[in-house]
C-alpha atoms as a PDB file:
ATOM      1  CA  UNK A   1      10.679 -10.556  -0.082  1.00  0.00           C
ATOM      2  CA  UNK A   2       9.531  -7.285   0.773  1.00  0.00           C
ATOM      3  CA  UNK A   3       5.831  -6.321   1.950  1.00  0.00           C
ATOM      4  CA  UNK A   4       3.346  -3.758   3.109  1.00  0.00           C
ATOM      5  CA  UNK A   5       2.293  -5.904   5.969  1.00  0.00           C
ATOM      6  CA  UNK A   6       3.050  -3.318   8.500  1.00  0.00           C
ATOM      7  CA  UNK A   7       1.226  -0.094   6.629  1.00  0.00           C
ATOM      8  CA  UNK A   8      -1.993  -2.821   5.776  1.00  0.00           C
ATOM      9  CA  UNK A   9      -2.422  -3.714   9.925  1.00  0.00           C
ATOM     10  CA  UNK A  10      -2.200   0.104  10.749  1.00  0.00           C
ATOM     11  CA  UNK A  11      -4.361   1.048   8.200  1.00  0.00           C
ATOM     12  CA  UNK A  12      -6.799  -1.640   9.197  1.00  0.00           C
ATOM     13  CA  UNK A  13      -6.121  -0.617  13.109  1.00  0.00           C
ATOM     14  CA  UNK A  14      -4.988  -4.759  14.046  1.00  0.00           C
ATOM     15  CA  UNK A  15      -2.337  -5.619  16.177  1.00  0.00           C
ATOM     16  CA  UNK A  16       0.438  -8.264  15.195  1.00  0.00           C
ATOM     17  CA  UNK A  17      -1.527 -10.115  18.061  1.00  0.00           C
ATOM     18  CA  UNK A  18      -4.877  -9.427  16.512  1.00  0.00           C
ATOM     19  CA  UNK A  19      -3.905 -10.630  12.595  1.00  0.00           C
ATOM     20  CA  UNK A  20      -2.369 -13.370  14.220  1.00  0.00           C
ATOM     21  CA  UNK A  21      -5.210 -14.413  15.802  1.00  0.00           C
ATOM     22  CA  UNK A  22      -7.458 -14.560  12.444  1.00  0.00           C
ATOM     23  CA  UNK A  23      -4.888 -16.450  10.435  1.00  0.00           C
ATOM     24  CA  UNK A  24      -4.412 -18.892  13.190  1.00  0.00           C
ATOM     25  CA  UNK A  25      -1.090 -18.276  13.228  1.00  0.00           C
ATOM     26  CA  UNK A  26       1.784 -17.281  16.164  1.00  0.00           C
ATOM     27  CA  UNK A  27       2.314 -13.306  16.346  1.00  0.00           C
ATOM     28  CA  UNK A  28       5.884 -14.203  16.059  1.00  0.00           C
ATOM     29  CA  UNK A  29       5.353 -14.921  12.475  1.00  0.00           C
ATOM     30  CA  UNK A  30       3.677 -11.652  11.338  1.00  0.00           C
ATOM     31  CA  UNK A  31       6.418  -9.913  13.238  1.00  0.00           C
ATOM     32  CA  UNK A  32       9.277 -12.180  10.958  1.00  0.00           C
ATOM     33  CA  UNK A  33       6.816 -11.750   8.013  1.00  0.00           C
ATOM     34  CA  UNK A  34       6.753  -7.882   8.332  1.00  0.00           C
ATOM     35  CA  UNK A  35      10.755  -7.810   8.700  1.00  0.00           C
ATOM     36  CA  UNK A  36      11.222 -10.061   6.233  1.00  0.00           C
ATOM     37  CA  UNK A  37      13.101 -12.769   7.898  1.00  0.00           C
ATOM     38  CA  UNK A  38      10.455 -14.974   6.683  1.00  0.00           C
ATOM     39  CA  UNK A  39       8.686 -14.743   3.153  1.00  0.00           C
ATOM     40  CA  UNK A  40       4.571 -16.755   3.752  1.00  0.00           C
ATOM     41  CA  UNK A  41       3.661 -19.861   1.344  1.00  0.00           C
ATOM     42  CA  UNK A  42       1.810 -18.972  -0.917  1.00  0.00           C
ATOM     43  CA  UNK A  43      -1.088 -20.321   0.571  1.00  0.00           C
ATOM     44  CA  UNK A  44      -0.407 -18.028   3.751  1.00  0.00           C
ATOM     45  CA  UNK A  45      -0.194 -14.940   1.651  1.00  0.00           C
ATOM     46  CA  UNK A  46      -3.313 -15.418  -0.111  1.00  0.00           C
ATOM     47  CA  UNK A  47      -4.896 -15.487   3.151  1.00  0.00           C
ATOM     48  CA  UNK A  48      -3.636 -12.283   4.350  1.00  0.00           C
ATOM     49  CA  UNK A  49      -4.614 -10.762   1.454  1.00  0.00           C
ATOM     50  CA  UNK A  50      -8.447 -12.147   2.085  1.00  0.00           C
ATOM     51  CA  UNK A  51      -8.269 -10.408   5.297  1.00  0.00           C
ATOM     52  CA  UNK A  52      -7.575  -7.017   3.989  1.00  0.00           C
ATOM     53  CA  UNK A  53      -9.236  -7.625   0.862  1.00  0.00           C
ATOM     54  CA  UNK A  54      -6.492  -6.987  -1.522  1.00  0.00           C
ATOM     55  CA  UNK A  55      -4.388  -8.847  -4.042  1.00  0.00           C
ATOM     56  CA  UNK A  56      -1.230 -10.696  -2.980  1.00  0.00           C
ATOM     57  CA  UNK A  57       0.824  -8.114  -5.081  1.00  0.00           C
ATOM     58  CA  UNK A  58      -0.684  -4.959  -3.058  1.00  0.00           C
ATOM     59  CA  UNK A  59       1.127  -6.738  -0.018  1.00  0.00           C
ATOM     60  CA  UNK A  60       3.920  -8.517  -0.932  1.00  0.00           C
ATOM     61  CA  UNK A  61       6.412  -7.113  -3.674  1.00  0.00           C
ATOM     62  CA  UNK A  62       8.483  -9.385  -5.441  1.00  0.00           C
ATOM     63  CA  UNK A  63      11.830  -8.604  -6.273  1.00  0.00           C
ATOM     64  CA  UNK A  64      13.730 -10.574  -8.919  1.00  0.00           C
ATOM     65  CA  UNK A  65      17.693 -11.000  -8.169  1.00  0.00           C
ATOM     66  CA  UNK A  66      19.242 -10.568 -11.239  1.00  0.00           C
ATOM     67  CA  UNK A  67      22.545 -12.994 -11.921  1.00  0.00           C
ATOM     68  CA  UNK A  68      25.280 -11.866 -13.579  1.00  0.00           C
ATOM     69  CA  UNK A  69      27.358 -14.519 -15.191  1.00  0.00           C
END
């Protein structure tokens, strides 16, 4: 899944460290989250949204894989 992650800390001048810190969560995971190694539950992404005050979709874009038969 990709995301804005990256572009929503800058713009909101936070570290990895400092996001981290308010989702009680290890900086290790916004850094997998941001390179997309590791997509949040659901419950995880509404969170991060809360913080920036967006909607899930302005961060997180969902990409359907299409399956050809």
């Amino acid at each position: 899944m990709k995301n804005r992650l990256k572009v929503f800390r800058a713009e909101h001048n936070l570290s990895q460290d400092e996001l981290a810190k308010r989702l009680n969560i290890s900086r290790q995971a916004i850094h997998s989250i941001e390179k997309g190694k590791y997509p949040p539950n659901l419950k995880l992404a509404f969170r991060i949204a809360r913080v920036f005050q967006a909607n899930v979709e302005d961060i997180f874009i969902y990409e359907e894989i299409e399956v050809y038969k």
